[in-house]
N, C-alpha and C. Protein backbone atom coordinates (compact mmCIF):
# COMPACT_ATOMS: atom_id res chain seq x y z
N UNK A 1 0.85 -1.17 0.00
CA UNK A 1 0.00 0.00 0.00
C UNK A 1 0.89 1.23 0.00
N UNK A 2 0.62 2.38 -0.99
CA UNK A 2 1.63 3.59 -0.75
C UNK A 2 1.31 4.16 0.40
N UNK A 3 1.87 5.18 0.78
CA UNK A 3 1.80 6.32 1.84
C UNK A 3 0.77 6.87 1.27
N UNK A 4 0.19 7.68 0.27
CA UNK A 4 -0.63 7.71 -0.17
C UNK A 4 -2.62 7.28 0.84
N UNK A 5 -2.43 6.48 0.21
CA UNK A 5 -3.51 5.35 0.31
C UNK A 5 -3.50 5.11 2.26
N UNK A 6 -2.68 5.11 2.98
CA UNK A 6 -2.62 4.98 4.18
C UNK A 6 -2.65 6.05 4.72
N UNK A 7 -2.31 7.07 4.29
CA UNK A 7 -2.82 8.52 4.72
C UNK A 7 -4.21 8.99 4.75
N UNK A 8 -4.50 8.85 3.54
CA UNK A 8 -5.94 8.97 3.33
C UNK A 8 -6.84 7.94 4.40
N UNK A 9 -6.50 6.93 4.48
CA UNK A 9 -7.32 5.97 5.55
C UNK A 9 -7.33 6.35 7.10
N UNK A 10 -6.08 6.78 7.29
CA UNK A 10 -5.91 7.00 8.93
C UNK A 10 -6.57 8.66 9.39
N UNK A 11 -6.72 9.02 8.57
CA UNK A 11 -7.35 10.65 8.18
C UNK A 11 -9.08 10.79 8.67
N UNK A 12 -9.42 10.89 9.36
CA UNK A 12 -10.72 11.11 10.01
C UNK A 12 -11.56 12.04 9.21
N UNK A 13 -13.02 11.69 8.99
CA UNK A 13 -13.81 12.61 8.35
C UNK A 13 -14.07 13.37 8.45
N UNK A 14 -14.72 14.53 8.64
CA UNK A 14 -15.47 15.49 9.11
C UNK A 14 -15.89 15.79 10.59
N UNK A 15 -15.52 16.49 11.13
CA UNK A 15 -16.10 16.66 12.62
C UNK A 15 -17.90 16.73 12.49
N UNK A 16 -18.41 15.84 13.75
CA UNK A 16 -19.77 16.33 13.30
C UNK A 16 -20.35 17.94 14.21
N UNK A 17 -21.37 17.97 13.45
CA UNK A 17 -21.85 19.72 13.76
C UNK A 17 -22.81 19.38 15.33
N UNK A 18 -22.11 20.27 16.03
CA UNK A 18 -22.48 20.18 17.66
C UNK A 18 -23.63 21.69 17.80
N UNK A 19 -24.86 22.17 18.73
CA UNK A 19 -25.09 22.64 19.48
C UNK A 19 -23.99 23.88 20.12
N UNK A 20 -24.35 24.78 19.77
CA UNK A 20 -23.54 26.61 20.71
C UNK A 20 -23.73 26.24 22.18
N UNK A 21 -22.64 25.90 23.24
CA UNK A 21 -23.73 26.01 24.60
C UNK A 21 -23.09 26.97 25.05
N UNK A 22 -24.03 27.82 26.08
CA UNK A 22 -23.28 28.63 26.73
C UNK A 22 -22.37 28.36 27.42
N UNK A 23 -20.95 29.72 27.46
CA UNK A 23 -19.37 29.54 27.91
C UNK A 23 -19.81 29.20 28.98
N UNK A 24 -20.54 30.01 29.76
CA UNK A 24 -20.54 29.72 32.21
C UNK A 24 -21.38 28.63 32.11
N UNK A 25 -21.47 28.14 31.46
CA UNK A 25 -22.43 26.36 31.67
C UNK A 25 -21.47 25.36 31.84
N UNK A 26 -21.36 24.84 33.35
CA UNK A 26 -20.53 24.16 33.94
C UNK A 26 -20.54 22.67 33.63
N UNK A 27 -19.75 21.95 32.18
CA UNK A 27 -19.94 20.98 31.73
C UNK A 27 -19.52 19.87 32.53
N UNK A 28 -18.58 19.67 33.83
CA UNK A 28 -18.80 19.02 34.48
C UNK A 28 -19.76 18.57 35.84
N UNK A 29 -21.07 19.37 35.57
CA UNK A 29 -21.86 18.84 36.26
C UNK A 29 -23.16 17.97 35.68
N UNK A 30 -22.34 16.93 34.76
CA UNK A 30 -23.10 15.89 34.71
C UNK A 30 -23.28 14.59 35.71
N UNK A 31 -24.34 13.83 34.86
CA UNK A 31 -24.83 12.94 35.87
C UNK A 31 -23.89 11.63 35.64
N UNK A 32 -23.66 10.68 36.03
CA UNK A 32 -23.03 9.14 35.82
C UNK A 32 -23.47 8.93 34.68
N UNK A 33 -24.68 8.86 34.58
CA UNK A 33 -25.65 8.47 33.37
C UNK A 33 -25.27 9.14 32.07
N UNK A 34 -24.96 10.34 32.43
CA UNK A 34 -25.11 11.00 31.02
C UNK A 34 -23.74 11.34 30.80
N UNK A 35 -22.94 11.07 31.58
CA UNK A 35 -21.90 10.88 31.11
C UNK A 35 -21.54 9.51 30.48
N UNK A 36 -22.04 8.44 30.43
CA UNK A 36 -22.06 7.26 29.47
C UNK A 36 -23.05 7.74 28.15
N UNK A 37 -24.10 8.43 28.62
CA UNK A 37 -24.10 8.92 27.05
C UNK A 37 -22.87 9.55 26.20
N UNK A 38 -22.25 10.22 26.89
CA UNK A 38 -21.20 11.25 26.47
C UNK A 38 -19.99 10.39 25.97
N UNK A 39 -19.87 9.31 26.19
CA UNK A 39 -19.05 8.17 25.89
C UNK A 39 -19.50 7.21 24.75
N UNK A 40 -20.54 6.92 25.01
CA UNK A 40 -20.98 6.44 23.56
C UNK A 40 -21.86 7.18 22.59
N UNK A 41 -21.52 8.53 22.57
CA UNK A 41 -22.30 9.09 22.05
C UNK A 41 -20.82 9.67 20.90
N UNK A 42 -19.62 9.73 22.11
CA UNK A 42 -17.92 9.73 21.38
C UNK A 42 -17.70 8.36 20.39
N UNK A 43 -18.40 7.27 20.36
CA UNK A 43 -17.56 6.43 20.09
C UNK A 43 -18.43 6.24 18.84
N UNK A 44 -19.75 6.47 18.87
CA UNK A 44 -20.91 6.56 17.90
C UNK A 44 -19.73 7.58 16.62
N UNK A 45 -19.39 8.55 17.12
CA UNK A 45 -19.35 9.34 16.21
C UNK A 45 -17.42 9.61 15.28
N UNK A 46 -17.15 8.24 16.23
CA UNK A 46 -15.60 8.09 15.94
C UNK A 46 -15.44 7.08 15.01
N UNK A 47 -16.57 5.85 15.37
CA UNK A 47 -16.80 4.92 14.19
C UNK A 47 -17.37 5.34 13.06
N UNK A 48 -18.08 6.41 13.40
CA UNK A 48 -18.72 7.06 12.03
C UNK A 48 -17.71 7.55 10.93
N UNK A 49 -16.64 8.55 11.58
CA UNK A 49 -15.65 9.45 10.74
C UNK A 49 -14.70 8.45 9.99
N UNK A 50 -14.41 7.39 10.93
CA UNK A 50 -13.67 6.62 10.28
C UNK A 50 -13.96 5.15 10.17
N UNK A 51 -14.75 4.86 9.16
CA UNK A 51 -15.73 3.78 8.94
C UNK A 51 -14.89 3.36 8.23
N UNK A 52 -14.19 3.97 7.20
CA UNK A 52 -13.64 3.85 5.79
C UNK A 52 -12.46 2.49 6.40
N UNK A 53 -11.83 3.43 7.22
CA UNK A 53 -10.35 2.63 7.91
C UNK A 53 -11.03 1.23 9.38
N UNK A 54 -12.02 1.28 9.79
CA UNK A 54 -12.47 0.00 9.71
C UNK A 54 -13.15 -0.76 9.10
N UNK A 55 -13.41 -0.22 8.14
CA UNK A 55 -13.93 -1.82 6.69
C UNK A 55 -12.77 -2.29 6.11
N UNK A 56 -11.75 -1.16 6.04
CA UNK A 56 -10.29 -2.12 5.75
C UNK A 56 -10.14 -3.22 6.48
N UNK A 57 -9.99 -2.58 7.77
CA UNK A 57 -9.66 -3.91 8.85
C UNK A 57 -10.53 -5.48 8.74
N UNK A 58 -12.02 -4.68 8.92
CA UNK A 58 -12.92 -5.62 8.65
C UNK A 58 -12.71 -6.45 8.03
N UNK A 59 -12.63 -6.23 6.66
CA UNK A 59 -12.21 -7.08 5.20
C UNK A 59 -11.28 -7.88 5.33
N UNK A 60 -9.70 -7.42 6.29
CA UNK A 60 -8.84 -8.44 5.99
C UNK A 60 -9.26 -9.32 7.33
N UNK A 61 -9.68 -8.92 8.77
CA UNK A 61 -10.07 -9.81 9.45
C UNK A 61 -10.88 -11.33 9.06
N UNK A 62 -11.71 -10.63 8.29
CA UNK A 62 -12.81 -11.89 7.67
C UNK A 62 -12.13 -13.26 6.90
N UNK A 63 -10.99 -12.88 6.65
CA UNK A 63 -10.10 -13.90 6.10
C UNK A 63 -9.34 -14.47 6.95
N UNK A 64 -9.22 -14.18 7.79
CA UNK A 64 -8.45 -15.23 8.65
C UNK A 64 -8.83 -15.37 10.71
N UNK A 65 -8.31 -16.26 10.98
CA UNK A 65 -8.86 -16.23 12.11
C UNK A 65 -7.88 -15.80 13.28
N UNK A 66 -7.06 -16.90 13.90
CA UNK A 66 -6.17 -16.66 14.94
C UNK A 66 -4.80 -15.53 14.11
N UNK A 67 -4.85 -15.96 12.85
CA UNK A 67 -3.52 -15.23 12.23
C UNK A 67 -3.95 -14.07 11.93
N UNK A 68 -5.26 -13.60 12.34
CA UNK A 68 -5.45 -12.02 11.62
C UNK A 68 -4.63 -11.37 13.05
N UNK A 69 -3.99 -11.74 14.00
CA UNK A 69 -2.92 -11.03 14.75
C UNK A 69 -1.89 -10.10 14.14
N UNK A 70 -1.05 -11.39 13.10
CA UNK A 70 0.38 -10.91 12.02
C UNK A 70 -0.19 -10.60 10.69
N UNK A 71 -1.28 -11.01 10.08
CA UNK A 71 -1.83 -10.82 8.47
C UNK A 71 -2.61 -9.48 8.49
N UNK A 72 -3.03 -8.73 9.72
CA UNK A 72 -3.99 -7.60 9.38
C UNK A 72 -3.20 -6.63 10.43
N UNK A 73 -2.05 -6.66 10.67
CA UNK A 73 -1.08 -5.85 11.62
C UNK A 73 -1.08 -4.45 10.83
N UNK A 74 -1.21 -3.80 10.40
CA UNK A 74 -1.11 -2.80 9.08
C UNK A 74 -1.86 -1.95 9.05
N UNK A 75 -3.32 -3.00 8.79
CA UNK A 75 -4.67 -2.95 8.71
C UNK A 75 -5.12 -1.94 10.36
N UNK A 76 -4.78 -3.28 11.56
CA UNK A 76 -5.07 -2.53 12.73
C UNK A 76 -4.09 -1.24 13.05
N UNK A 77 -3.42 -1.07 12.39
CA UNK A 77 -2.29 0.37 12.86
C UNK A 77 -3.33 1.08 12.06
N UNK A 78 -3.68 1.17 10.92
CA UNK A 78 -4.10 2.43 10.12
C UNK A 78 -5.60 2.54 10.96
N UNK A 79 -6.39 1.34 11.10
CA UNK A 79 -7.28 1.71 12.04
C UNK A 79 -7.32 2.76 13.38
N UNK A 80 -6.40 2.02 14.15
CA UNK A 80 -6.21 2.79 15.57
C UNK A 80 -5.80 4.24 15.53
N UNK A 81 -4.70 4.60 14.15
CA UNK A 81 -4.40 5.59 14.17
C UNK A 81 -5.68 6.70 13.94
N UNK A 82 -6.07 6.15 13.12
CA UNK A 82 -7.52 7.02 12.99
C UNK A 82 -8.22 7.48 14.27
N UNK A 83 -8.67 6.24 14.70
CA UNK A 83 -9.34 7.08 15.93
C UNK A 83 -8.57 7.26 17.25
N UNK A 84 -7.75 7.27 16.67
CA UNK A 84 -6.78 7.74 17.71
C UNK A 84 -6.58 9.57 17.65
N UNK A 85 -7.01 10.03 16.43
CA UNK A 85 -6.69 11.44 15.41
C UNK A 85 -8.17 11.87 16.01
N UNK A 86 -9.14 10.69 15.77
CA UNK A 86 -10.72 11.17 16.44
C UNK A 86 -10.87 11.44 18.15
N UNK A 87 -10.71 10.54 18.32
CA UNK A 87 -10.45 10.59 20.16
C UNK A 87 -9.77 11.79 20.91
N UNK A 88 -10.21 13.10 20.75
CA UNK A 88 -9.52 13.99 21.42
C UNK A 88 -10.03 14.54 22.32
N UNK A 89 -9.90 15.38 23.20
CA UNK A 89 -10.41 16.33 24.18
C UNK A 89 -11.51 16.88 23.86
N UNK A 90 -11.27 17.51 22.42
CA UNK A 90 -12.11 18.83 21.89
C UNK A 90 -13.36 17.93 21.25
N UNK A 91 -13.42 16.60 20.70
CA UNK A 91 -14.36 15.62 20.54
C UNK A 91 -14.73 15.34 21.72
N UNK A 92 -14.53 14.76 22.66
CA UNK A 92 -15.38 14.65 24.45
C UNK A 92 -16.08 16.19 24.34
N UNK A 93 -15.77 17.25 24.43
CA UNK A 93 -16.26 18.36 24.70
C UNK A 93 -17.18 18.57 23.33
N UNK A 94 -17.23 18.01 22.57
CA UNK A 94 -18.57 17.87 21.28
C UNK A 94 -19.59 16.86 21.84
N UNK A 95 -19.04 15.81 22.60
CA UNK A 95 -19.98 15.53 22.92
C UNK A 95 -20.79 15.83 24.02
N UNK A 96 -19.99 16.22 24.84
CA UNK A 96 -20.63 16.85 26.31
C UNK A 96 -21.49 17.87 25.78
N UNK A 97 -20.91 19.36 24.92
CA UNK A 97 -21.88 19.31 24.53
C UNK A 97 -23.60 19.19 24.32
N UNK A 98 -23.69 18.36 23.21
CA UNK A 98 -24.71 17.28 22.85
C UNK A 98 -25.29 16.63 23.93
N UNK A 99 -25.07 16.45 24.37
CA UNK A 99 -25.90 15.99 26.01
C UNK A 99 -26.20 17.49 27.00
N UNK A 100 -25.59 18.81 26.75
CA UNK A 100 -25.76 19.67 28.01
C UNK A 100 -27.23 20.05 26.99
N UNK A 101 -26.84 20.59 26.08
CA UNK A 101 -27.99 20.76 24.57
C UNK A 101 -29.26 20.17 24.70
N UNK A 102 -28.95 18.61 25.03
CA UNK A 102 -30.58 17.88 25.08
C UNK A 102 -30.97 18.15 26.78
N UNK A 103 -30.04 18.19 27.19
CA UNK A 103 -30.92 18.49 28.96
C UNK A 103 -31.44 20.43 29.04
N UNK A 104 -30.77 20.48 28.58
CA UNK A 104 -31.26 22.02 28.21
C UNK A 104 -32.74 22.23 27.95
N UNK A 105 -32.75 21.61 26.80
CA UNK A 105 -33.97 21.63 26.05
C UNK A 105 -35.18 21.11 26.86
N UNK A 106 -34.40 19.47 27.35
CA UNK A 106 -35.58 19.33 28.28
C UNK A 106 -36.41 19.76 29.39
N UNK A 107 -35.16 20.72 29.80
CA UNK A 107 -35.96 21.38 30.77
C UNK A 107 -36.41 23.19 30.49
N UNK A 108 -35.92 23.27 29.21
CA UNK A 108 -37.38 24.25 28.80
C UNK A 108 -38.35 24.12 28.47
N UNK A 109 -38.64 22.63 28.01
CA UNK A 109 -39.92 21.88 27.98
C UNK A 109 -40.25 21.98 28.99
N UNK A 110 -40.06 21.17 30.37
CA UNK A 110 -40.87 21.50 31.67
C UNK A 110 -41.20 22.45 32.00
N UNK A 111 -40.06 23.58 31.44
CA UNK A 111 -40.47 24.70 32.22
C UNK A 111 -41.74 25.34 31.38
N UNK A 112 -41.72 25.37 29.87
CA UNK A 112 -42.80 25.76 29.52
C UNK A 112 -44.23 24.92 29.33
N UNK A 113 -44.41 24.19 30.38
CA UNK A 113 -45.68 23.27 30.39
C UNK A 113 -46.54 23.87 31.40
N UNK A 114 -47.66 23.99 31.69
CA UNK A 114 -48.49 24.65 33.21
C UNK A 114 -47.96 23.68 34.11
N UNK A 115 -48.03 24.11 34.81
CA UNK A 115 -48.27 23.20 36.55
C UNK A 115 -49.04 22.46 36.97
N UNK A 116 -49.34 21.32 37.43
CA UNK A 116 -50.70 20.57 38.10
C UNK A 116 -50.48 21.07 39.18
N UNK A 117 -51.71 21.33 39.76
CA UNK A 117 -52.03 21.30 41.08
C UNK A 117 -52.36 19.72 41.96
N UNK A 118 -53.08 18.93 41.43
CA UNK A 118 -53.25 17.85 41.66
C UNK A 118 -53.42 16.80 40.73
């Protein structure tokens, strides 16, 4: 494979388009919970960018079994490197984000609903 061709693979797609939240909105006061959203909501969007560089992998895995260790060694570097390029700080904070965004929202929904009394 040239340099070329392995560049282009380990090369991550497009960042996806996040939600403005406000700067004094204290992103570490999430919940346990939604911070596992915030984690697979990262990993959702890391397999996405670089799909390309795991169907490589994919492809040569499918051919072999215990030996796809030494036969797809290549394969898994150009993979990892990728989301390794995806996996950053400033991606966690896209997704945090995306979760402060939907709790936001939800609770301008509550807030704009009437009140029961009973």
């Amino acid at each position: 494979m040239d340099a070329e061709t392995k560049e282009r693979l380990m090369t991550p797609g497009p960042p996806i388009e996040v939600p403005k939240v406000s700067p004094n909105l204290q992103l570490s006061a999430l919940t346990r919970r939604e911070e596992n959203e915030v984690r697979d909501l990262r990993r959702k969007h890391a397999h996405a960018r670089c799909a390309e560089a795991m169907r490589y992998f994919s492809e040569c895995s499918t051919n072999y079994t215990i030996g796809v260790v030494w036969k797809c060694r290549e394969h898994r570097d150009i993979m990892n490197e990728c989301l390794r390029r995806v996996n950053t700080v400033e991606e966690m904070d896209r997704a945090r984000s995306v979760i402060v965004d939907r709790r936001l929202k939800n609770m301008e929904e509550k807030l704009s609903q009437p009140r029961k009394l009973f």
